[in-house]
Protein backbone atom coordinates (compact mmCIF):
# COMPACT_ATOMS: atom_id res chain seq x y z
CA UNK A 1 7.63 13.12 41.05
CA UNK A 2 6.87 16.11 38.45
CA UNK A 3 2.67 16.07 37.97
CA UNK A 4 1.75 14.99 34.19
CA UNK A 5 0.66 17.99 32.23
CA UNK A 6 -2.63 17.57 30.75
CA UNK A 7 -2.97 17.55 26.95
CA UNK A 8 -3.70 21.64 25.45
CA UNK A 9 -6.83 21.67 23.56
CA UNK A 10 -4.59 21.98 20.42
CA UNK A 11 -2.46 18.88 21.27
CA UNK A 12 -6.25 16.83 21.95
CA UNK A 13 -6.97 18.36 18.22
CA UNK A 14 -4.70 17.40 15.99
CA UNK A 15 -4.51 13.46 18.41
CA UNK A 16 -8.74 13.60 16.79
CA UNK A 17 -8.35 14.61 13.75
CA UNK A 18 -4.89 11.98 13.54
CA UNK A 19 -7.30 9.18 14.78
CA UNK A 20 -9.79 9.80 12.39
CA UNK A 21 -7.58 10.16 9.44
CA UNK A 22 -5.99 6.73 9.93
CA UNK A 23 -9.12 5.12 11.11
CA UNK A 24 -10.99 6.53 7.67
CA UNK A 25 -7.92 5.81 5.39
CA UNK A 26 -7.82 2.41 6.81
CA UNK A 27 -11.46 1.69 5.96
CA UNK A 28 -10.59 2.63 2.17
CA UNK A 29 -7.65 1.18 1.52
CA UNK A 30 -8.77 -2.27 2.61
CA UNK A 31 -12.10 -1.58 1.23
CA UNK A 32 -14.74 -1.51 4.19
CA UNK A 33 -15.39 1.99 2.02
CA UNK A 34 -15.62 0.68 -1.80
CA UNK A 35 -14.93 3.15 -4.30
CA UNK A 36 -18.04 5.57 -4.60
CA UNK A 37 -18.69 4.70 -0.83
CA UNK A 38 -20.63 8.05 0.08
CA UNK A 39 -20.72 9.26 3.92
CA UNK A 40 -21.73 12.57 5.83
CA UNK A 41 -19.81 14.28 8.55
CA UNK A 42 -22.25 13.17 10.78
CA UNK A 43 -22.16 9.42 10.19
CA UNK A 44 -18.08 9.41 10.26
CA UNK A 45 -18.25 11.46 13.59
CA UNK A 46 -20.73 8.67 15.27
CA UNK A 47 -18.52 5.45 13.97
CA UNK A 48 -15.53 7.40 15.28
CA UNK A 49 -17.16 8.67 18.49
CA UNK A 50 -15.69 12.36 18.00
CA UNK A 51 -17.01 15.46 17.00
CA UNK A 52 -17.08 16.84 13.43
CA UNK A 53 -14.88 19.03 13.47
CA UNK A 54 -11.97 16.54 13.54
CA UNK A 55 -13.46 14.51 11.03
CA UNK A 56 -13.62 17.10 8.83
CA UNK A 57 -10.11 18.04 8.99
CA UNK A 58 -9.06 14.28 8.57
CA UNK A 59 -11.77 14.53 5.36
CA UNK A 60 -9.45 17.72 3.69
CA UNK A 61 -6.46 15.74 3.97
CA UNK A 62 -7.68 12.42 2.59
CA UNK A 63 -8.60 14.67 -0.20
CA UNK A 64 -5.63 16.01 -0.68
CA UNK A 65 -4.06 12.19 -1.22
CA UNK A 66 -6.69 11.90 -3.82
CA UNK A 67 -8.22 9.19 -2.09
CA UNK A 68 -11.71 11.26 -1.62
CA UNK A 69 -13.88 13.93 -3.16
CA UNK A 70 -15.73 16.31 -0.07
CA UNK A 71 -19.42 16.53 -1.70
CA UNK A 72 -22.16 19.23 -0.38
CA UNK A 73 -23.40 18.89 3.32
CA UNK A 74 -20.54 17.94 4.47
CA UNK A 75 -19.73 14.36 3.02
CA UNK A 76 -17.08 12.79 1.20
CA UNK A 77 -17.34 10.16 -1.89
CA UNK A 78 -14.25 7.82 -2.26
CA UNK A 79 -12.54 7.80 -5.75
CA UNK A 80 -12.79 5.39 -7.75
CA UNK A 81 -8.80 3.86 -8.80
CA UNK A 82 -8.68 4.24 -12.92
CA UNK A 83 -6.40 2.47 -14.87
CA UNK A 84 -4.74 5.78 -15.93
CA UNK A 85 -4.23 6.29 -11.98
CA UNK A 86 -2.66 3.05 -11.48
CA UNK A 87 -0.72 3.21 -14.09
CA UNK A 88 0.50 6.31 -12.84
CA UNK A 89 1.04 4.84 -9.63
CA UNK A 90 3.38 1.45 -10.72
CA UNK A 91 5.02 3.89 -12.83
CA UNK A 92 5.91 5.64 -9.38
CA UNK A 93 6.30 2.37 -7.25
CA UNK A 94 8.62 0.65 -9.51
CA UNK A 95 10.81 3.40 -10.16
CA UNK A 96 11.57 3.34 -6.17
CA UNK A 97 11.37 -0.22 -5.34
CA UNK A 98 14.04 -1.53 -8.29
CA UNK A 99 16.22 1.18 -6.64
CA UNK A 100 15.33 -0.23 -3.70
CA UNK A 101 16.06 -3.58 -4.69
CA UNK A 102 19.85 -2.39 -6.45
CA UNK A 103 20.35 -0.25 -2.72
CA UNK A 104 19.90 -3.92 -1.26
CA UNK A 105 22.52 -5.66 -3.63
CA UNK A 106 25.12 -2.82 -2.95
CA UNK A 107 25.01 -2.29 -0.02
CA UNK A 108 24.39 -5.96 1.29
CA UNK A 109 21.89 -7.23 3.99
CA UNK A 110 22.80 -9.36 6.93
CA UNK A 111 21.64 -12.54 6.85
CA UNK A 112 18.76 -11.92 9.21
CA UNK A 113 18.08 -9.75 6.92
CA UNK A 114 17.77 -11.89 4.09
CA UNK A 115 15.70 -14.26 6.24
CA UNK A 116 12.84 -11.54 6.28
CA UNK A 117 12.54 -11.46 2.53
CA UNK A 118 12.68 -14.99 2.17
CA UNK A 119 10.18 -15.97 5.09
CA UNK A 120 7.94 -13.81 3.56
CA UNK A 121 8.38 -15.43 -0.17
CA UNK A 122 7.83 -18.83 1.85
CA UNK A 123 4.47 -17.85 3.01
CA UNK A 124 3.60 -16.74 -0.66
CA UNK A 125 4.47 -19.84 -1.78
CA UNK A 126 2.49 -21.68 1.14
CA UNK A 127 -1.00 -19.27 0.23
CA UNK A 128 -0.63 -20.28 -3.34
CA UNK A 129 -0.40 -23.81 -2.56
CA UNK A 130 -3.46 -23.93 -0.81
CA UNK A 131 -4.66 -22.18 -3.05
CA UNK A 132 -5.52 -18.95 -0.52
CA UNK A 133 -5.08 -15.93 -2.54
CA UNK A 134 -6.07 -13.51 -0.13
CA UNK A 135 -2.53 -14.57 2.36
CA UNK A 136 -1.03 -14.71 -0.68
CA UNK A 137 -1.17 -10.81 -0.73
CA UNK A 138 -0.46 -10.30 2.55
CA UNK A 139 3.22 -12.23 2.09
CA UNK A 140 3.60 -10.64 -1.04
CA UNK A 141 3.00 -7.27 0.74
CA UNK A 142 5.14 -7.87 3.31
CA UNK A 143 7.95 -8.87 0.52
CA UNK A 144 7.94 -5.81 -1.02
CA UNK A 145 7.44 -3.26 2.30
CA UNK A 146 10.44 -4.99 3.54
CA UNK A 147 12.58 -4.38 0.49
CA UNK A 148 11.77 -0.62 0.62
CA UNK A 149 12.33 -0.66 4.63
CA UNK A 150 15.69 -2.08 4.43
CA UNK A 151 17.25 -0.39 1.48
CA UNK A 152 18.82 2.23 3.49
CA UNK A 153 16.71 5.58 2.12
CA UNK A 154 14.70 6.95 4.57
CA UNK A 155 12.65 9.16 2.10
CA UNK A 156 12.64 6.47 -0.60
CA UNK A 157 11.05 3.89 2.33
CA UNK A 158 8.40 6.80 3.23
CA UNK A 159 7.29 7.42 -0.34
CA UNK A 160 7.41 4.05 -1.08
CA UNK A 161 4.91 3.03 1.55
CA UNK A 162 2.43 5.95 0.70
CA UNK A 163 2.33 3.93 -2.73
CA UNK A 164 2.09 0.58 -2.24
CA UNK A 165 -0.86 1.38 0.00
CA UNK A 166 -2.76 2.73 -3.42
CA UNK A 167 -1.75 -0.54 -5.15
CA UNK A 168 -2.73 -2.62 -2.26
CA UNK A 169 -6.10 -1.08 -2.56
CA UNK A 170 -6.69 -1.93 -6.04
CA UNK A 171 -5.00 -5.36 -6.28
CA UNK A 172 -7.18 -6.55 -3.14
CA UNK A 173 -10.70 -6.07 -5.24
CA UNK A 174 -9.07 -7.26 -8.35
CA UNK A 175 -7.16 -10.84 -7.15
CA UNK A 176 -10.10 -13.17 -8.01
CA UNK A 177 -9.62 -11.84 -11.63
CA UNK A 178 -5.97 -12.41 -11.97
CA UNK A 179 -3.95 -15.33 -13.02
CA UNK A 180 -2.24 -17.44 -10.27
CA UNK A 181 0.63 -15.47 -9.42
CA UNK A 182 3.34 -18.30 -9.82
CA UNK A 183 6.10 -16.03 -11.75
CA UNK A 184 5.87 -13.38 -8.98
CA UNK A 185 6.79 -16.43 -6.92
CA UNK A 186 9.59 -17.40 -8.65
CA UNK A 187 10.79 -13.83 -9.48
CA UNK A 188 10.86 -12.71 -5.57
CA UNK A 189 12.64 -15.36 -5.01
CA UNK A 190 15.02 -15.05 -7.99
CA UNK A 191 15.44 -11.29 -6.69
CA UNK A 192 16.50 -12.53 -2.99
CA UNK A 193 19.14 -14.26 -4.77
CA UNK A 194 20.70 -11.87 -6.47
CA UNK A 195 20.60 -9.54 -3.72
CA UNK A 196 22.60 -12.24 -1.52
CA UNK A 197 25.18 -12.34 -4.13
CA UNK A 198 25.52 -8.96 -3.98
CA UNK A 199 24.49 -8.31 -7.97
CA UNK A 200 22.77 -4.72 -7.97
CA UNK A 201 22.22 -4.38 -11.73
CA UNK A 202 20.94 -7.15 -11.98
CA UNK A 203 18.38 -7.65 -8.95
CA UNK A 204 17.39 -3.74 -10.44
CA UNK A 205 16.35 -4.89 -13.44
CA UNK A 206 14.95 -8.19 -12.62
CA UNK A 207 12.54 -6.07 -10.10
CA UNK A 208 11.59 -3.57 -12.69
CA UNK A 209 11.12 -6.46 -15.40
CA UNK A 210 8.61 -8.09 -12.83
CA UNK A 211 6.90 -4.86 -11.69
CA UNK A 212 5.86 -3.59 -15.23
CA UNK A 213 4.06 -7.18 -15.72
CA UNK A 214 2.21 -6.19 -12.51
CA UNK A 215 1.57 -3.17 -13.86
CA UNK A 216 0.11 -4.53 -17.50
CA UNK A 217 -2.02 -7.09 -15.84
CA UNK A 218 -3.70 -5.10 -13.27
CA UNK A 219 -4.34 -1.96 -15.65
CA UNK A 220 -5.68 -3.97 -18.26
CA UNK A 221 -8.18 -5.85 -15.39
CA UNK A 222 -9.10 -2.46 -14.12
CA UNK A 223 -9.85 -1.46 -17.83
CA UNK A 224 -12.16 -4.82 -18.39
CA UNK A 225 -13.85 -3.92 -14.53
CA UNK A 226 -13.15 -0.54 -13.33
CA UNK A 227 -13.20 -0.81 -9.86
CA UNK A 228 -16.67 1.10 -9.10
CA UNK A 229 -18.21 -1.59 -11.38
CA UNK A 230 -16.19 -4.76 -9.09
């Protein structure tokens, strides 16, 4: 039996500074760090149980995604979401997920497939009948990471998720302020339907039709209550 090589310094590095950029990202994106959440080196190295040094890294690159601002002695200050940012965003996440959603229609999905997409729009259904908003977005998630995961794209699938984590961020503090989402209901499902019968056009603009409403209602709550005020 060949003896296991022990990690190089470098390869224990860039593990750290890995951990602590999905551990920190996490915390933001589901909100455990609101927008305008301050925190020093020091108090992100202790939660994480690492040094500084790989926090700081992990820091640089969260910066880079926008989702943080470094601040002196060390610290970081997470960004507030405007609604010229998330406009921005849908702009970005529509574009990919209608061609997504016409990739889908061409190309045509098994029918376990299919079953994915409409379990999930099943359990959307179920949260809004009890009336549970917050498993609402969790199925509606679900719905629309699936349509960019099967659509056949790697590239369009990675870029897609780097999005929809920004909206998730934004719709999760702003759902008590919406309407009940009953037409996103009925338009996922509408969309599973067209992509069984195999109608690309169609299911494209259906999904773009239903993603700029998204995008109207959530940048005009984020104008009302910007998200550092929520």
């Amino acid at each position: 039996m060949q003896p296991r090589h022990k990690p190089t310094a470098r390869q224990e590095g860039v593990s750290l500074v890995e951990a602590a950029y999905q551990e920190i990202k996490k915390r933001i994106l589901s909100n455990q760090f609101p927008p305008n959440h301050r925190a020093v080196e020091n108090e992100l190295a202790l939660m994480l149980g690492m040094s500084r040094t790989p926090v700081r890294e992990a820091l640089v690159r969260l910066e880079h995604e926008g989702l943080v601002e470094l601040v002196s002695r060390h610290g970081m200050r997470v960004l507030p979401v405007s609604p010229a940012d998330m406009l921005e965003i849908y702009q970005v996440i529509t574009a990919l997920e209608s061609q997504a959603a016409e990739l889908l229609a061409q190309r045509g999905l098994g029918e376990r497939e299919l079953k994915s997409l409409e379990a999930a729009v099943d359990a959307m259904d179920a949260a809004l009948a009890r009336d549970d908003l917050p498993a609402w977005a969790q199925a509606d998630e679900q719905f629309h990471r699936k349509l960019l995961e099967l659509c056949g794209n790697r590239r369009l699938t990675q870029i897609g998720f780097t999005f929809r984590e920004q909206v998730n961020r934004a719709r999760l503090l702003t759902l008590p302020l919406r309407a009940r989402p009953v037409r996103s209901n009925k338009a996922h499902r509408e969309l599973v339907k067209l992509i069984r019968a195999g109608k690309a056009a169609e299911a494209r603009e259906l999904h773009r039709s239903q993603r700029q409403r998204g995008s109207a209602e959530l940048t005009e709550i984020l104008g009302r209550y910007p998200l550092n005020n929520l």
